[in-house]
C-alpha atoms as a PDB file:
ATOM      1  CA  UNK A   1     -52.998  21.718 -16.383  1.00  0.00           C
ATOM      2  CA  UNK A   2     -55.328  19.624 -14.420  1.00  0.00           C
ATOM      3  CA  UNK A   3     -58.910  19.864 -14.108  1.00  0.00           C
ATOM      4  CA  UNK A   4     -58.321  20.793 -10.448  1.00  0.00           C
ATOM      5  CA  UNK A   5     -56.102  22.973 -11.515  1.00  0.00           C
ATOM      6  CA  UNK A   6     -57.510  24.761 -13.804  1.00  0.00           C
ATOM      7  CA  UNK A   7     -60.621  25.523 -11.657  1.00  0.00           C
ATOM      8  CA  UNK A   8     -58.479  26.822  -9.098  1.00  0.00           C
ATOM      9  CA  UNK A   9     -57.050  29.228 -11.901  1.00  0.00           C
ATOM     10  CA  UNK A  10     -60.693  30.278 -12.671  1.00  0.00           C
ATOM     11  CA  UNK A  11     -61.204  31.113  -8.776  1.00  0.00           C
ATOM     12  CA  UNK A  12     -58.368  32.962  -8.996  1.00  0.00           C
ATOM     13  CA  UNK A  13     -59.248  35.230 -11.932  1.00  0.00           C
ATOM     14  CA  UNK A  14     -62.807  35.707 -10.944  1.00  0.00           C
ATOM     15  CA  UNK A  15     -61.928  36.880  -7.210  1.00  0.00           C
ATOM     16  CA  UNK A  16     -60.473  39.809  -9.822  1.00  0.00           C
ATOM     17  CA  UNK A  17     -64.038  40.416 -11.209  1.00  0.00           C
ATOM     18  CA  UNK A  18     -65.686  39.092 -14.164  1.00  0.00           C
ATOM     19  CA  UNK A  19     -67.246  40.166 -16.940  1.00  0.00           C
ATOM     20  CA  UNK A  20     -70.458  42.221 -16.642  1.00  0.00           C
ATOM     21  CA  UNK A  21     -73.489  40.061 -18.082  1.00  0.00           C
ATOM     22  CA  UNK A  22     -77.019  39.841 -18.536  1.00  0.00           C
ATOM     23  CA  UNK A  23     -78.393  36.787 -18.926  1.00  0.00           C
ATOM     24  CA  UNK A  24     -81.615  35.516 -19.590  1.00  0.00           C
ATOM     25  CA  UNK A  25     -83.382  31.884 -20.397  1.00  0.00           C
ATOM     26  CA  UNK A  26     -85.714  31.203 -23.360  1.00  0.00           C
ATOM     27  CA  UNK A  27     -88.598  29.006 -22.863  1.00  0.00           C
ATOM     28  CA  UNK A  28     -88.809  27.260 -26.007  1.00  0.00           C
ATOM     29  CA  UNK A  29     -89.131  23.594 -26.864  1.00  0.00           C
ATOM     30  CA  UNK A  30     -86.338  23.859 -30.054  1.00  0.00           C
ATOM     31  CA  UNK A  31     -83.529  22.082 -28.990  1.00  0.00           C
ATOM     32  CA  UNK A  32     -80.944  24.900 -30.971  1.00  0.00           C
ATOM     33  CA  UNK A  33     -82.713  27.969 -28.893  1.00  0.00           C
ATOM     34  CA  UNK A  34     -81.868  26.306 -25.326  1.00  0.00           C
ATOM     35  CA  UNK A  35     -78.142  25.418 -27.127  1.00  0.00           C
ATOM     36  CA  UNK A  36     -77.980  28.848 -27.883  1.00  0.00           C
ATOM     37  CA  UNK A  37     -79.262  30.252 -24.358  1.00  0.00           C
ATOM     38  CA  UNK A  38     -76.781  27.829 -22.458  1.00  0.00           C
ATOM     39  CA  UNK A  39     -74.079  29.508 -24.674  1.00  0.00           C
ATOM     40  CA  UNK A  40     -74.779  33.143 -24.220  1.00  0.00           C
ATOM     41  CA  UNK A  41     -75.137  32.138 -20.344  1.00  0.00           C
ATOM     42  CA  UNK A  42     -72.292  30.791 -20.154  1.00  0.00           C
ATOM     43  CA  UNK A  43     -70.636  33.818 -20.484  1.00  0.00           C
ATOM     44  CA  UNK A  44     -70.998  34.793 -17.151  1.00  0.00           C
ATOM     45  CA  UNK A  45     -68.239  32.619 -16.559  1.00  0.00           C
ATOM     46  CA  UNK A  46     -65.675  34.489 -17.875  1.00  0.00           C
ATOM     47  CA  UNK A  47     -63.043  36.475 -15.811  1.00  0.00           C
ATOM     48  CA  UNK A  48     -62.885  40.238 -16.428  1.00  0.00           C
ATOM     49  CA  UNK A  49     -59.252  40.210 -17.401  1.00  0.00           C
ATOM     50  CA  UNK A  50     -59.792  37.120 -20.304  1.00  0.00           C
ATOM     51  CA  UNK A  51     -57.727  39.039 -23.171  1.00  0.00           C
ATOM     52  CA  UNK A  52     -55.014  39.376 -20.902  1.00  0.00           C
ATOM     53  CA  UNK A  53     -54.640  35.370 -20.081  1.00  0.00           C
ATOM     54  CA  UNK A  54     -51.326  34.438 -21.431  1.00  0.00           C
ATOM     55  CA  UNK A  55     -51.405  32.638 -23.928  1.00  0.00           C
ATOM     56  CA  UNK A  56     -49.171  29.864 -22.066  1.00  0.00           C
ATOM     57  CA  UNK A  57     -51.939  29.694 -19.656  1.00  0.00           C
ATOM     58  CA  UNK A  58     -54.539  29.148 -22.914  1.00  0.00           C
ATOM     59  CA  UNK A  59     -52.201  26.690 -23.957  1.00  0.00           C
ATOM     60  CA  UNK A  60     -52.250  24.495 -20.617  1.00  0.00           C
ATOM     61  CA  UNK A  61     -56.299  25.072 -20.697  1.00  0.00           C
ATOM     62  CA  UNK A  62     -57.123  24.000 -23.844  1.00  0.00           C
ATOM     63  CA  UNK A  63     -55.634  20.456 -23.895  1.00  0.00           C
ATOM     64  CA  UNK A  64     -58.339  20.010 -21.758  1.00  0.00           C
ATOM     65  CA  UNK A  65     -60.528  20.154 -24.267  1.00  0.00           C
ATOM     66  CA  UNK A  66     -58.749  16.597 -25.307  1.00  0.00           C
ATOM     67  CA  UNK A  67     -58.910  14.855 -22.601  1.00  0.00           C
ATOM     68  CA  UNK A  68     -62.163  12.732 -21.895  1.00  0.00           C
ATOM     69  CA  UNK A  69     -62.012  12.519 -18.557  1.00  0.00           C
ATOM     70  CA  UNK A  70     -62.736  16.598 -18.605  1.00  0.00           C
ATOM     71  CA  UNK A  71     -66.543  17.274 -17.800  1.00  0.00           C
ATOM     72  CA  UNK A  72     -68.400  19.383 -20.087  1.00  0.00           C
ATOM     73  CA  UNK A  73     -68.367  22.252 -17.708  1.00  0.00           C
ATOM     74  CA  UNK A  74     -65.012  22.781 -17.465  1.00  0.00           C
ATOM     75  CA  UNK A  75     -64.682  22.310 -21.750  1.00  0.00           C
ATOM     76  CA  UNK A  76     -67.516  25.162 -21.745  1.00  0.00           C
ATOM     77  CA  UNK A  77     -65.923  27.536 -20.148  1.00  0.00           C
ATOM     78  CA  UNK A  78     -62.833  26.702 -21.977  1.00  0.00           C
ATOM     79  CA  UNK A  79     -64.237  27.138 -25.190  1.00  0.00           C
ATOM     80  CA  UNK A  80     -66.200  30.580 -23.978  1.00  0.00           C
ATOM     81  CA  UNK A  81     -62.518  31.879 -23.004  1.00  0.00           C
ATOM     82  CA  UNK A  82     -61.002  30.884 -26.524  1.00  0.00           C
ATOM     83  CA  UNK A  83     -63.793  32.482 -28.031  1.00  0.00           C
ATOM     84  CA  UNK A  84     -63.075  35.366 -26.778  1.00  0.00           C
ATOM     85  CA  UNK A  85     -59.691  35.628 -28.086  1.00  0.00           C
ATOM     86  CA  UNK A  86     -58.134  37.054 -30.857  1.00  0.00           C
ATOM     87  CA  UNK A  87     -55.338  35.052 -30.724  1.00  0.00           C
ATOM     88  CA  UNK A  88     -54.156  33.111 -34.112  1.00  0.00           C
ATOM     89  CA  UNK A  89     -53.724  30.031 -31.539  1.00  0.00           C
ATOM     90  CA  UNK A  90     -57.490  30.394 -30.197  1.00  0.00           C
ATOM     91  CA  UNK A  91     -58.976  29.948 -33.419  1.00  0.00           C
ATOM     92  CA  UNK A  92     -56.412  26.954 -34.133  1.00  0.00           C
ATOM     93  CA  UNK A  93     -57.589  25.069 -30.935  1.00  0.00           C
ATOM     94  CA  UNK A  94     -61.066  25.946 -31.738  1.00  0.00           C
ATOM     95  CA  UNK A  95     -60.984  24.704 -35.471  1.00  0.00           C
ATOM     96  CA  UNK A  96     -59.318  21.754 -34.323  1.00  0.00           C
ATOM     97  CA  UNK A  97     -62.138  20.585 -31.644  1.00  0.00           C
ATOM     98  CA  UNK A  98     -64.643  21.393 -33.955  1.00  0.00           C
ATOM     99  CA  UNK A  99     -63.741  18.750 -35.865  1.00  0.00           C
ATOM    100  CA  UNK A 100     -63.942  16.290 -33.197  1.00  0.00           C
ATOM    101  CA  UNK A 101     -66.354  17.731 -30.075  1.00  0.00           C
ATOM    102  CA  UNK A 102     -67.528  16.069 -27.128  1.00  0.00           C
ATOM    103  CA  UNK A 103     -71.186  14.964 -27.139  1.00  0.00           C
ATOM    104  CA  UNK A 104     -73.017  18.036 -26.339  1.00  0.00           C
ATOM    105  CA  UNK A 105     -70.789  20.514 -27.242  1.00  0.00           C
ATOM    106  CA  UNK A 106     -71.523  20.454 -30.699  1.00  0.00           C
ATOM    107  CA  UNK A 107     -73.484  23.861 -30.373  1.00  0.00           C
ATOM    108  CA  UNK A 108     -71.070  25.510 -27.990  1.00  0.00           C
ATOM    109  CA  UNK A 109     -68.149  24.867 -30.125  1.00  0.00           C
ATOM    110  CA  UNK A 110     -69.821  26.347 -33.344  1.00  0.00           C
ATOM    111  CA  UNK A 111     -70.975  29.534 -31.288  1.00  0.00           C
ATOM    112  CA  UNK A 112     -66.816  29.924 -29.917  1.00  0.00           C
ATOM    113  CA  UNK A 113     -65.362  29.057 -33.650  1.00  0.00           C
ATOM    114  CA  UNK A 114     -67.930  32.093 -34.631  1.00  0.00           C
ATOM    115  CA  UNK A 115     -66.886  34.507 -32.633  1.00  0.00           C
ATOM    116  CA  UNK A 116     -63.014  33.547 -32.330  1.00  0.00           C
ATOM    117  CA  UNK A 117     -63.129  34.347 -36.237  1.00  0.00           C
ATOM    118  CA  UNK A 118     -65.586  37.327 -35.528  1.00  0.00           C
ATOM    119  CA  UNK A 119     -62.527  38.354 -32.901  1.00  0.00           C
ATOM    120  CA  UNK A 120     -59.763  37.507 -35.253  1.00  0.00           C
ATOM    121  CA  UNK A 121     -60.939  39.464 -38.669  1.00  0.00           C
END
């Protein structure tokens, strides 16, 4: 899956709803509470239907989170969806970037590894 491509699966997803969210920012000059408020944000970005994405489709997503030419963006929302999952793969993938993460996703990949186990227990 391309980057392209998998926005275009996003699109798709979302035009059947997403998840219900309330979101709010916190005005605060640690560095951890803005990680943390990008995070739960981010959530807002998930389709409705995320436990039902096959896990062939998680498959094709997450070697994105791989590839260096991916933006950040597009990792995020990966690694929201993955969270999200409780999926024995997930939590593999997730484990597995944690070891290595992008520059700035340090945070965002601790939150998903968190609650992938929190969703796998």
């Amino acid at each position: 899956m391309t980057e392209n491509e998998f926005w275009k699966f996003i699109r798709e997803e979302w035009a059947k709803g997403r998840i219900p969210q309330v979101s709010g920012r916190i005005d605060s000059d640690d560095s951890t509470m803005q990680e943390a408020g990008e995070y739960f944000c981010g959530h807002a970005m998930s389709p409705s239907n995320y436990d039902k994405i096959p896990e062939e489709d998680l498959k094709k997503m997450s070697n994105l989170l791989f590839q260096e030419a991916a933006v950040n963006k597009t990792k995020e929302v990966i690694l929201i969806i993955l969270a999200h999952q409780s999926s024995r793969f997930a939590l593999m993938v997730l484990e597995k970037y944690c070891l290595n993460p992008d520059e700035g996703l340090e945070y965002f990949v601790d939150m998903a590894l968190s609650e992938c186990e929190m969703w796998n227990e």
